[in-house]
N, C-alpha and C. Protein backbone atom coordinates (compact mmCIF):
# COMPACT_ATOMS: atom_id res chain seq x y z
N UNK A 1 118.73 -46.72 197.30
CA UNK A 1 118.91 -47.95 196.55
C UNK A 1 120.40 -48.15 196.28
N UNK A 2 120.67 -49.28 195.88
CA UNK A 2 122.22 -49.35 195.56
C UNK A 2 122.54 -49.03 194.32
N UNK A 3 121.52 -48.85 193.23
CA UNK A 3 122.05 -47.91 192.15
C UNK A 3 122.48 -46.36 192.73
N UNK A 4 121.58 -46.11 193.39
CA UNK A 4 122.11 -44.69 193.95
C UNK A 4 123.33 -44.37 194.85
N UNK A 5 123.55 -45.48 195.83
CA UNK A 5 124.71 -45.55 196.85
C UNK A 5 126.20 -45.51 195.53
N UNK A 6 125.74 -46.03 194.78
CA UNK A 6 127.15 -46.70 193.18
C UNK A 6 127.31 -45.41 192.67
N UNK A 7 125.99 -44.25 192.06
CA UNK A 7 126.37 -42.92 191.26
C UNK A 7 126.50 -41.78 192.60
N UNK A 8 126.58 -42.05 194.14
CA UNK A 8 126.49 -40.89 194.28
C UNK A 8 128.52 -40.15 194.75
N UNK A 9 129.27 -41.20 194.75
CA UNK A 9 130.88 -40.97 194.49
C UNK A 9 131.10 -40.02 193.30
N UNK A 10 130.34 -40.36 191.68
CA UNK A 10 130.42 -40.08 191.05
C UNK A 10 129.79 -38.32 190.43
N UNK A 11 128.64 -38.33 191.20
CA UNK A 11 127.81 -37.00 191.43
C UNK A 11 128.91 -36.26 192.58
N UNK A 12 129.45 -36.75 193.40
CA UNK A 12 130.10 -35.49 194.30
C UNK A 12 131.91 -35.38 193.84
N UNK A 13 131.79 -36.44 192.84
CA UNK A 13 133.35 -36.05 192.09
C UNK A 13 133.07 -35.06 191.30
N UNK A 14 131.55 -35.12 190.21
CA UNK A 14 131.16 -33.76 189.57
C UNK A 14 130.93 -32.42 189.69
N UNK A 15 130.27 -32.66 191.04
CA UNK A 15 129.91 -31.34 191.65
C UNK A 15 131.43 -30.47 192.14
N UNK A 16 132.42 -31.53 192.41
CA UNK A 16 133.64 -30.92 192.76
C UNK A 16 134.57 -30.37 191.59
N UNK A 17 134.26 -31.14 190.86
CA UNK A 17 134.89 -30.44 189.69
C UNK A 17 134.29 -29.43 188.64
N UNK A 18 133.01 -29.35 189.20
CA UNK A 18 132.07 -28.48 188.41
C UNK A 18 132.36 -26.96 189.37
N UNK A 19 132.28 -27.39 190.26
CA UNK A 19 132.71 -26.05 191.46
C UNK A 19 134.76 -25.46 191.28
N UNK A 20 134.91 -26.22 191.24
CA UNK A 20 136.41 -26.01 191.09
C UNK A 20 136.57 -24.89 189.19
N UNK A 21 135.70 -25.18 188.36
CA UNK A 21 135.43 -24.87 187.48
C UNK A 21 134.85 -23.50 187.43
N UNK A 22 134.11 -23.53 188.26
CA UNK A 22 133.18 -22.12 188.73
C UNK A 22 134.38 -21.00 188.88
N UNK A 23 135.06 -21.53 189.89
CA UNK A 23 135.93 -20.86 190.69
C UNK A 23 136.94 -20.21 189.93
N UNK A 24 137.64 -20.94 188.72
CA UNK A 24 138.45 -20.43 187.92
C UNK A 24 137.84 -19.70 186.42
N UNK A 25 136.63 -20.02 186.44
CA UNK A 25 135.73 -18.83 186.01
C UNK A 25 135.90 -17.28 186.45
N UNK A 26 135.52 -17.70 187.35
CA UNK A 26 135.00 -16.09 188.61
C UNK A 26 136.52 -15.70 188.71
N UNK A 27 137.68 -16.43 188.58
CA UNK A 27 138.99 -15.82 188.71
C UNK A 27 139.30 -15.48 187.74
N UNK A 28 139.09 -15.78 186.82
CA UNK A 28 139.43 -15.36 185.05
C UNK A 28 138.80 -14.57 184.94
N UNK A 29 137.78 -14.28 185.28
CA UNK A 29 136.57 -12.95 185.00
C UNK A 29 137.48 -12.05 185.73
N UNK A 30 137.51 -11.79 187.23
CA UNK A 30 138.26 -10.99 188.12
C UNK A 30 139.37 -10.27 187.76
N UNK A 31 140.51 -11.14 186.73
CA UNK A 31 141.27 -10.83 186.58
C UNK A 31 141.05 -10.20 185.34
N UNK A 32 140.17 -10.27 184.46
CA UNK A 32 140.07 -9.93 182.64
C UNK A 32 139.27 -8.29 183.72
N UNK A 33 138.79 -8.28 184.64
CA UNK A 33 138.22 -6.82 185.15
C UNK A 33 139.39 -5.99 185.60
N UNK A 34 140.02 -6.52 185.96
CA UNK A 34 141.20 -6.17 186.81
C UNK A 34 142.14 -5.06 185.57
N UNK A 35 142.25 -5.95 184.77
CA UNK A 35 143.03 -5.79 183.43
C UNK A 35 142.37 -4.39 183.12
N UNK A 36 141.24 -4.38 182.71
CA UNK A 36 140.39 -3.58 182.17
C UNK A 36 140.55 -2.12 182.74
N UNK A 37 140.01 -2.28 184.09
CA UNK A 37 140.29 -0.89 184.92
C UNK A 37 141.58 -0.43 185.10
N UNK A 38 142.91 -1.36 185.35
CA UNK A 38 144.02 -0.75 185.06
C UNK A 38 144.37 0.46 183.61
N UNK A 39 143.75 -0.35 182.98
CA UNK A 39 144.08 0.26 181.02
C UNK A 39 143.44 1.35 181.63
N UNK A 40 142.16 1.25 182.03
CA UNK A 40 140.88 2.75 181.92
C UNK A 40 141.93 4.19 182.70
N UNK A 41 142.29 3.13 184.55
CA UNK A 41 142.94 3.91 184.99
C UNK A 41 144.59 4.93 184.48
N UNK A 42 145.56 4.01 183.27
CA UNK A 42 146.32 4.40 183.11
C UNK A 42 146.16 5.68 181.99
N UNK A 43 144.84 5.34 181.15
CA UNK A 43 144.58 6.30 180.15
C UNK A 43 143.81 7.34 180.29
N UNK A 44 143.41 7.76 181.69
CA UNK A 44 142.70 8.72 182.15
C UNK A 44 143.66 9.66 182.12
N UNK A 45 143.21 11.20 181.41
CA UNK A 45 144.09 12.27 181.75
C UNK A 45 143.46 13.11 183.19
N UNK A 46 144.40 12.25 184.34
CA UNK A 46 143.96 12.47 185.20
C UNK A 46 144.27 11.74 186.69
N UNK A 47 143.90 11.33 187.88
CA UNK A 47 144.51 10.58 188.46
C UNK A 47 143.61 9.93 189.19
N UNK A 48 143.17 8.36 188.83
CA UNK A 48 142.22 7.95 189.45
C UNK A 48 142.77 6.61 190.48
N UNK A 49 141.68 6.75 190.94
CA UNK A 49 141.99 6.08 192.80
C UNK A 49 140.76 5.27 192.38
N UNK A 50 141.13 3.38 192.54
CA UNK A 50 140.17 2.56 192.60
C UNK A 50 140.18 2.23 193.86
N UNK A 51 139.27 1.27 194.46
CA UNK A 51 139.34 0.05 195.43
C UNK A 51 138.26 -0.56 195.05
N UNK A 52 138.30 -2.21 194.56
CA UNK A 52 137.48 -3.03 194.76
C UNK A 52 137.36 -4.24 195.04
N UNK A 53 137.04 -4.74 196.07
CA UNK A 53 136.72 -6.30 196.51
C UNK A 53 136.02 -6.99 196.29
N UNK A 54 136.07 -7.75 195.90
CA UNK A 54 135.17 -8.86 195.87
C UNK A 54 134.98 -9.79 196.93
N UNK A 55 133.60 -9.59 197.44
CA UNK A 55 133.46 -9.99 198.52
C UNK A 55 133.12 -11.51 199.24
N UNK A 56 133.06 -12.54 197.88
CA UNK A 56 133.25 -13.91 198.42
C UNK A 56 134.70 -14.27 198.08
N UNK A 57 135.24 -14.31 197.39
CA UNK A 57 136.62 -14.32 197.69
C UNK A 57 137.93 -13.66 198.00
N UNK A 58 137.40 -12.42 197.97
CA UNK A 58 138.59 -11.46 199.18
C UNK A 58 139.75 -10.50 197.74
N UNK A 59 139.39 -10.88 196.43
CA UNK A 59 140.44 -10.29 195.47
C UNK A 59 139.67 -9.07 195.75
N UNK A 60 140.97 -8.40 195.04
CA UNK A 60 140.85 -7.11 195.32
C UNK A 60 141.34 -6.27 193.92
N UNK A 61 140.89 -5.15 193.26
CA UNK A 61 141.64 -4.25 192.87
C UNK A 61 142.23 -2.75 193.16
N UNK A 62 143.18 -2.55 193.70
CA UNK A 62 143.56 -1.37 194.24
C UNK A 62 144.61 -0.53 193.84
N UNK A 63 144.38 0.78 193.18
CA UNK A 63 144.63 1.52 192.54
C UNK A 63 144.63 3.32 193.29
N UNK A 64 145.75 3.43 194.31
CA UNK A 64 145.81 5.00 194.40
C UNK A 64 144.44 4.43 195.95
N UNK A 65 144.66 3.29 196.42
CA UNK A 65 143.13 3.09 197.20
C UNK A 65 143.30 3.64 198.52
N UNK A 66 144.19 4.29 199.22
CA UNK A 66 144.32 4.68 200.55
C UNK A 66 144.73 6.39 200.27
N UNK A 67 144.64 7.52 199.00
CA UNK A 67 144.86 8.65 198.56
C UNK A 67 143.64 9.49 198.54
N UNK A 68 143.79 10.18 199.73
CA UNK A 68 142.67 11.27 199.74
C UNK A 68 141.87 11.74 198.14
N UNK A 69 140.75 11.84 198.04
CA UNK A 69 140.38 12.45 196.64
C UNK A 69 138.89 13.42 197.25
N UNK A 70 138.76 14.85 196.94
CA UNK A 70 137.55 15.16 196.88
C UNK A 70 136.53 14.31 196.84
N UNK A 71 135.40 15.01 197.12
CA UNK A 71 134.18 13.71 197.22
C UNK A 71 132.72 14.20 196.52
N UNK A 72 132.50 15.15 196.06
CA UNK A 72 131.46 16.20 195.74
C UNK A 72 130.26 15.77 196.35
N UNK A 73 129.35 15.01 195.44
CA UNK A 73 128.35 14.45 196.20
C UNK A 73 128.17 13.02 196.78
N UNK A 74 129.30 12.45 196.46
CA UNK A 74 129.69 11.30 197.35
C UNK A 74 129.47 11.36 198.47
N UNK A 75 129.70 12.43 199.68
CA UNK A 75 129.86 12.93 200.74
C UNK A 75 128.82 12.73 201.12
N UNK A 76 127.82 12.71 200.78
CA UNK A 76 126.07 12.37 201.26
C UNK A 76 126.05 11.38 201.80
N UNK A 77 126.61 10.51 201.20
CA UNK A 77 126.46 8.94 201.92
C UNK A 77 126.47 8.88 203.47
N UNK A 78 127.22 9.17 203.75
CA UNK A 78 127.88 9.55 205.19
C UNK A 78 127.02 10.45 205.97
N UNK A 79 126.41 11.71 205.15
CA UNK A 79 125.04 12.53 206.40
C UNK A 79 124.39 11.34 205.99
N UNK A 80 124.00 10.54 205.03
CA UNK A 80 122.95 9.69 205.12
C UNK A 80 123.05 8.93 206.19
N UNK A 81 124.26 7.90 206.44
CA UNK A 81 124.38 7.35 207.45
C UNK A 81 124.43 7.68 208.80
N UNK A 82 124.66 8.60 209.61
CA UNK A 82 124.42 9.71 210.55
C UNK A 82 123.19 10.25 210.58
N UNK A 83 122.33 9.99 209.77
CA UNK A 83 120.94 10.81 209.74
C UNK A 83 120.25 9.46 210.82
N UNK A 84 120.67 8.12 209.58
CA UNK A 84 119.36 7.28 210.06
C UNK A 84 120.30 6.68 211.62
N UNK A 85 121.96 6.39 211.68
CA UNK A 85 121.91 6.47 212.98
C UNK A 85 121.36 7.22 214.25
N UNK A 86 121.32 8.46 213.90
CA UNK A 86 120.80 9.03 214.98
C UNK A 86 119.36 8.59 215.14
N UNK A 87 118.40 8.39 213.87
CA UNK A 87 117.18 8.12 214.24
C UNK A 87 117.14 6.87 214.66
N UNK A 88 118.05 5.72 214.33
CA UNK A 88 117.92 4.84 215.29
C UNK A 88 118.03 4.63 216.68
N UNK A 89 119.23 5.62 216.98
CA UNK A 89 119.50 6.02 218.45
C UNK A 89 118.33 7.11 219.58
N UNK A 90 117.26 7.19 218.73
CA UNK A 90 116.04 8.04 219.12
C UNK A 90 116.16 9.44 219.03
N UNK A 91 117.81 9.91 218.29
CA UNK A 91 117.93 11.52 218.96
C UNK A 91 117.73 12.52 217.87
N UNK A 92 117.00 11.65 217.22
CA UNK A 92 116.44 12.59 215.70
C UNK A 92 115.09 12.13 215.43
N UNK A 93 113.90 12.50 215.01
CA UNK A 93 112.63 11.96 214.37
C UNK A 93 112.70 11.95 213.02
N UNK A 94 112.55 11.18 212.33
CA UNK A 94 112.80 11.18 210.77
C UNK A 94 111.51 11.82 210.26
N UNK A 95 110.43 12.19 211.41
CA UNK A 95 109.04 12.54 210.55
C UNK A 95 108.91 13.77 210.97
N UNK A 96 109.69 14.06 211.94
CA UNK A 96 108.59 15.86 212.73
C UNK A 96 109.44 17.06 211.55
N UNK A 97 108.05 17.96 211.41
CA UNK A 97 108.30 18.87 210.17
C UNK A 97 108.38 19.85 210.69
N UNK A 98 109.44 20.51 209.75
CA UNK A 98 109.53 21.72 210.25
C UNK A 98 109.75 22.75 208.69
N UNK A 99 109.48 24.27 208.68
CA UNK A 99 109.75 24.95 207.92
C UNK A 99 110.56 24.43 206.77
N UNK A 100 110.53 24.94 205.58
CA UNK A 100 111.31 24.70 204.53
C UNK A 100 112.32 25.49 204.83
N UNK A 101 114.14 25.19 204.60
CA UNK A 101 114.74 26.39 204.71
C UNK A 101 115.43 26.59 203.55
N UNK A 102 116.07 27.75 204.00
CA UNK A 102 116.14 28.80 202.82
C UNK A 102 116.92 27.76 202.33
N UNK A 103 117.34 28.18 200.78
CA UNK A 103 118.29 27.10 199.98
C UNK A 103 118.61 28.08 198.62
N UNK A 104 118.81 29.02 198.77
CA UNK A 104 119.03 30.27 197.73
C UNK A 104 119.95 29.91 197.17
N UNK A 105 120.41 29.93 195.81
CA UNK A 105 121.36 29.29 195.34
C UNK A 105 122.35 28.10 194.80
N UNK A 106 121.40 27.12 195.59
CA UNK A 106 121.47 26.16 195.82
C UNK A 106 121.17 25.04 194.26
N UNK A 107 120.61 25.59 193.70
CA UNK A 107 119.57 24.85 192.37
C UNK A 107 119.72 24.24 192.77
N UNK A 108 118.94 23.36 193.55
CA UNK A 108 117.88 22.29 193.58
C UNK A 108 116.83 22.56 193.73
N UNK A 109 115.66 21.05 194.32
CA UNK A 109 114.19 21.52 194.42
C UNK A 109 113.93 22.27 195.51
N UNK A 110 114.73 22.13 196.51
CA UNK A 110 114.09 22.71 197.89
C UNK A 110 114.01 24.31 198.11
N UNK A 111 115.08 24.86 196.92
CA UNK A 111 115.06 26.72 196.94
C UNK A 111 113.57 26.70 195.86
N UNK A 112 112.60 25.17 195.31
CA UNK A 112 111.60 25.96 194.44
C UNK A 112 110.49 25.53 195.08
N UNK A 113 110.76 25.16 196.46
CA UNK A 113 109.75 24.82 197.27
C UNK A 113 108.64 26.25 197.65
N UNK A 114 107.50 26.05 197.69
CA UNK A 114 107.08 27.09 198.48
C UNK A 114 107.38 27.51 200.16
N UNK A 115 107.73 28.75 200.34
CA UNK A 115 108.39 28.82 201.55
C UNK A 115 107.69 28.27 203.14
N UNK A 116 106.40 28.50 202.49
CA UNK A 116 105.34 27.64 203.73
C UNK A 116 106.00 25.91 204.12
N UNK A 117 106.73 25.58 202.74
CA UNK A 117 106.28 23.95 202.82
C UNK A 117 107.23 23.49 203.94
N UNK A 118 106.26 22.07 204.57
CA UNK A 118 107.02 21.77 205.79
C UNK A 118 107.72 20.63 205.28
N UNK A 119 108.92 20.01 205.65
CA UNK A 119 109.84 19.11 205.39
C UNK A 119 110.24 18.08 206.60
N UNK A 120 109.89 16.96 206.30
CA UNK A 120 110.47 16.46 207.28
C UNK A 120 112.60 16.13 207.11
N UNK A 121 113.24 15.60 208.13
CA UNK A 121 114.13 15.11 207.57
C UNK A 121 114.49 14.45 207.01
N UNK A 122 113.45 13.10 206.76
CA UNK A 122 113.44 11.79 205.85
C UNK A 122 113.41 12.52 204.61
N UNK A 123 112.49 13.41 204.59
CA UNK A 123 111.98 14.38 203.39
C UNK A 123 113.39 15.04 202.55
N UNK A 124 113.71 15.71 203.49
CA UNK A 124 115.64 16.53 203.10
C UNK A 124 116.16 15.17 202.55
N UNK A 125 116.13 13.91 203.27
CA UNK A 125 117.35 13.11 203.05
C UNK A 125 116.83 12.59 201.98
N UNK A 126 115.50 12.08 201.37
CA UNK A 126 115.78 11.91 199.69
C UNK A 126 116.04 12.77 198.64
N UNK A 127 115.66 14.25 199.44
CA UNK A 127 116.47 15.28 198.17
C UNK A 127 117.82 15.17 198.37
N UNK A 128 118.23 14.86 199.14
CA UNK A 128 119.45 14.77 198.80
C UNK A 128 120.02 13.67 198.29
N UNK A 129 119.86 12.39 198.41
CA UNK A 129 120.20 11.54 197.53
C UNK A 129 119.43 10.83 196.27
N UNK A 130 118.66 10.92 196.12
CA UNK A 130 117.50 10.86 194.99
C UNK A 130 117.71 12.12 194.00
N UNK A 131 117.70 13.69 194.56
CA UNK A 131 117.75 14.47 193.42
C UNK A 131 119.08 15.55 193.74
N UNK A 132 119.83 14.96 195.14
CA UNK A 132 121.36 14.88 194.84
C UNK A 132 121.30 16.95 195.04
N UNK A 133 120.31 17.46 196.29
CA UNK A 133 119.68 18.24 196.25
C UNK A 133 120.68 19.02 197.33
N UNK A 134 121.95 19.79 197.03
CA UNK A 134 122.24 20.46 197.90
C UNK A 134 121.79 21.55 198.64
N UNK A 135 120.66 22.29 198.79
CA UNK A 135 119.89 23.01 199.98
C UNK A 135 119.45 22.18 200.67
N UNK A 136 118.92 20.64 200.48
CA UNK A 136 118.93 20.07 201.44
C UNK A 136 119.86 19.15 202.46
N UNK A 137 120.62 19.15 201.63
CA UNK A 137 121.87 18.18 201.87
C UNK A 137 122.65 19.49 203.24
N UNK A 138 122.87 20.83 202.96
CA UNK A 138 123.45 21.73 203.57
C UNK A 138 122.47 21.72 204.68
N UNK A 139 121.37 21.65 204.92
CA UNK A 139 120.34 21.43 205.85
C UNK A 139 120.25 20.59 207.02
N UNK A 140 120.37 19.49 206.64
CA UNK A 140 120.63 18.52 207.19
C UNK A 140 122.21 18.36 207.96
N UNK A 141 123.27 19.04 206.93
CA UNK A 141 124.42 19.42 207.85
C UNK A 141 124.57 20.19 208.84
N UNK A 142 123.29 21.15 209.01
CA UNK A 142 123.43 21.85 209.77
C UNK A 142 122.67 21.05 211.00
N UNK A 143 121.64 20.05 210.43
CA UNK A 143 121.17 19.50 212.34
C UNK A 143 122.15 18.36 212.43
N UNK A 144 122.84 18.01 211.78
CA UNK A 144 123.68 16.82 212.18
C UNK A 144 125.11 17.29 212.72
N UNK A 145 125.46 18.32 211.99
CA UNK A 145 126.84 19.03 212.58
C UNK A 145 128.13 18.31 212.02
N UNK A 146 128.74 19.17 211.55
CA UNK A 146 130.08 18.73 210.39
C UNK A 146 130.89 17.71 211.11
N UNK A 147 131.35 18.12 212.26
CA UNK A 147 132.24 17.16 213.44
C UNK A 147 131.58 15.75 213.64
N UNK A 148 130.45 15.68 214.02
CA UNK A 148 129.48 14.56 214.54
C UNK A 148 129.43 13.45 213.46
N UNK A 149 129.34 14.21 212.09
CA UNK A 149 129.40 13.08 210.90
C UNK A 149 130.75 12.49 210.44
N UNK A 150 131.87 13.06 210.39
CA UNK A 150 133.20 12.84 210.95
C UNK A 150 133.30 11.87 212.06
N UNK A 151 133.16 12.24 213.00
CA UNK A 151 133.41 11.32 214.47
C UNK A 151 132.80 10.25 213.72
N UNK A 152 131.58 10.03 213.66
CA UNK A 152 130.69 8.84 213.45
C UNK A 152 131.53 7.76 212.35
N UNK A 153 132.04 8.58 211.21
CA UNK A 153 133.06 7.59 209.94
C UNK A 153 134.15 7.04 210.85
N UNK A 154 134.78 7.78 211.62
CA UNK A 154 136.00 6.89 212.20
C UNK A 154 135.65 6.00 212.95
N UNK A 155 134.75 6.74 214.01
CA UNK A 155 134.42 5.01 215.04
C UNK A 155 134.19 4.35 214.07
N UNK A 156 133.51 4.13 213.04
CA UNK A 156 133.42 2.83 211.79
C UNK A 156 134.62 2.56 211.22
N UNK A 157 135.68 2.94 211.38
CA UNK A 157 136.75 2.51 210.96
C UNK A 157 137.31 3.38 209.48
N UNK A 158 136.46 4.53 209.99
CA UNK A 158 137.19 5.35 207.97
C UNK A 158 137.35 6.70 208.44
N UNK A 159 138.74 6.39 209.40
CA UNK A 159 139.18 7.95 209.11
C UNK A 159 139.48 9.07 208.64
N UNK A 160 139.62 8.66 207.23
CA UNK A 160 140.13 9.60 206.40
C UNK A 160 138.96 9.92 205.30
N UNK A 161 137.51 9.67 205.83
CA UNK A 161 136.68 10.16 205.45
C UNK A 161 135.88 11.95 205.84
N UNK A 162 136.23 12.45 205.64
CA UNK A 162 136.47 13.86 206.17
C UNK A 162 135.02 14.85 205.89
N UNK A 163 134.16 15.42 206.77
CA UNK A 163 132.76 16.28 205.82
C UNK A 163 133.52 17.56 206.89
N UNK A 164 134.23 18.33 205.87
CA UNK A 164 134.79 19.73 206.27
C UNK A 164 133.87 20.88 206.31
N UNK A 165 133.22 20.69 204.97
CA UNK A 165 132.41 22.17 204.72
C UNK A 165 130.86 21.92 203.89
N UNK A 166 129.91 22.45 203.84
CA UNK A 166 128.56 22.35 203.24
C UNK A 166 128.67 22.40 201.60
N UNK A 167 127.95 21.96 201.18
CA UNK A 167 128.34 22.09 200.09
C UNK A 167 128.02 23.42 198.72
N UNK A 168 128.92 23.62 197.85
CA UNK A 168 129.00 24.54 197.37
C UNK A 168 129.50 26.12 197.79
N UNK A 169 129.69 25.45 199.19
CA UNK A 169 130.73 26.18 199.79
C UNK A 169 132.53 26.80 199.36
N UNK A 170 132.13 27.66 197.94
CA UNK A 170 133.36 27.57 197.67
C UNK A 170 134.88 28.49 198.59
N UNK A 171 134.40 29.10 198.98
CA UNK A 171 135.90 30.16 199.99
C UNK A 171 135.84 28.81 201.10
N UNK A 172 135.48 28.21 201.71
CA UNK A 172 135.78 26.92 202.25
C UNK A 172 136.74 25.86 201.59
N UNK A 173 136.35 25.65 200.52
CA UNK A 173 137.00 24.98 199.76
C UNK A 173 138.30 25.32 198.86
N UNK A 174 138.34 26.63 198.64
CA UNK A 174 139.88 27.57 198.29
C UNK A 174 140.51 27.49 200.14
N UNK A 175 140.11 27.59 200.68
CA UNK A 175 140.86 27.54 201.90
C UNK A 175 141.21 26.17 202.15
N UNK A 176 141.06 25.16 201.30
CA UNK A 176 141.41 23.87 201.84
C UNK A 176 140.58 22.65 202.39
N UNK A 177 139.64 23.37 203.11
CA UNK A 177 138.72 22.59 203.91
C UNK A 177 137.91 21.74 202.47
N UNK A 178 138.33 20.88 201.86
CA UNK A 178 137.16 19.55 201.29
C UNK A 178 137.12 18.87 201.79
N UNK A 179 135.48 17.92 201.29
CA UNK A 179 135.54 16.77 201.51
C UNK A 179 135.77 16.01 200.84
N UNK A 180 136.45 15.00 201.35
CA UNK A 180 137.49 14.12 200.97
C UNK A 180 137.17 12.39 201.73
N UNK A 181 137.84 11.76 201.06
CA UNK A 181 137.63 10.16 201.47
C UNK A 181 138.67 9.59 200.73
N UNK A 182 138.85 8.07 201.09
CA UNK A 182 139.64 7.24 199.82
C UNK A 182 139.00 6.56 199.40
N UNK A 183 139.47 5.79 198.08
CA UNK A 183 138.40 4.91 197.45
C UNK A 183 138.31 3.00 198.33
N UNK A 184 139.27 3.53 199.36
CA UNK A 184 139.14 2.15 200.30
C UNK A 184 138.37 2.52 201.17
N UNK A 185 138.12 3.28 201.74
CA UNK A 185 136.96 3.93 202.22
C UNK A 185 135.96 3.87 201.77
């Protein structure tokens, strides 16, 4: 109708200025975060490494973001990702079971498993990120192989994501060998 042809100049002058509005919202927010984590980061007794983007408009906060830092159980992420690549690539079964293995020392659930119990690797890979379960997490390093999960972060573009040694591996870790990443990574 021509009432509508008359308000609709007026509806897309609003919407533009209602969006333009948005925008310096989400930038005022960004920046009042920005603010925030700086203070957190400067008053840490300690030395912390941010990176964060925001991913519809590209800001960023970066703090120490390209500086190697240990990774403790961060490092999982990465057998995680290498687990289910390979099972996508067919060269792993996420279901065929096999023995529980040993995990002595380990406190987690899998050293209070009964030694009969069979595990698949899907099985290992939520103890390890669900209950963050290093006998299984060391398990799984061993069918995926320390190098292979390495190789796999760089072809993705994160070299300096590093899985040196199993975890709780400490004479590995006095010798140097951690794992390590950056927080741009």
């Amino acid at each position: 109708t021509l009432r509508n042809a008359l308000l609709l100049p007026f509806a897309l002058a609003g919407a533009a200025a209602s969006a333009a509005e948005d925008a310096a919202v989400k930038s005022e927010l960004f920046e009042q975060l920005r603010a925030r984590v700086e203070r957190q980061a400067a008053a840490l007794d300690g030395v912390a490494g941010v990176y964060v983007e925001d991913l519809t408009s590209g800001a960023t906060i970066a703090i120490r973001a390209d500086t190697g830092f240990a990774q403790a159980s961060a490092i999982k992420v990465p057998i995680l990702f290498e687990l289910l690549a390979r099972a996508d690539e067919k060269s792993i079964d996420l279901d065929r079971r096999a023995r529980r293995p040993a995990a002595t020392g380990m406190g987690g659930i899998l050293e209070n498993l009964s030694p009969e119990a069979e595990l698949s690797a899907r099985d290992l890979a939520v103890l390890m990120i669900v209950q963050s379960d290093n006998g299984a997490t060391n398990e799984l390093i061993d069918r995926l192989g320390l190098e292979r999960v390495t190789a796999r972060m760089a072809a993705l573009g994160l070299p300096h994501t590093l899985l040196r040694r199993k975890m709780l591996d400490t004479e590995a870790a006095r010798s140097g060998r951690e794992n390590v990443s950056t927080p741009r990574e």
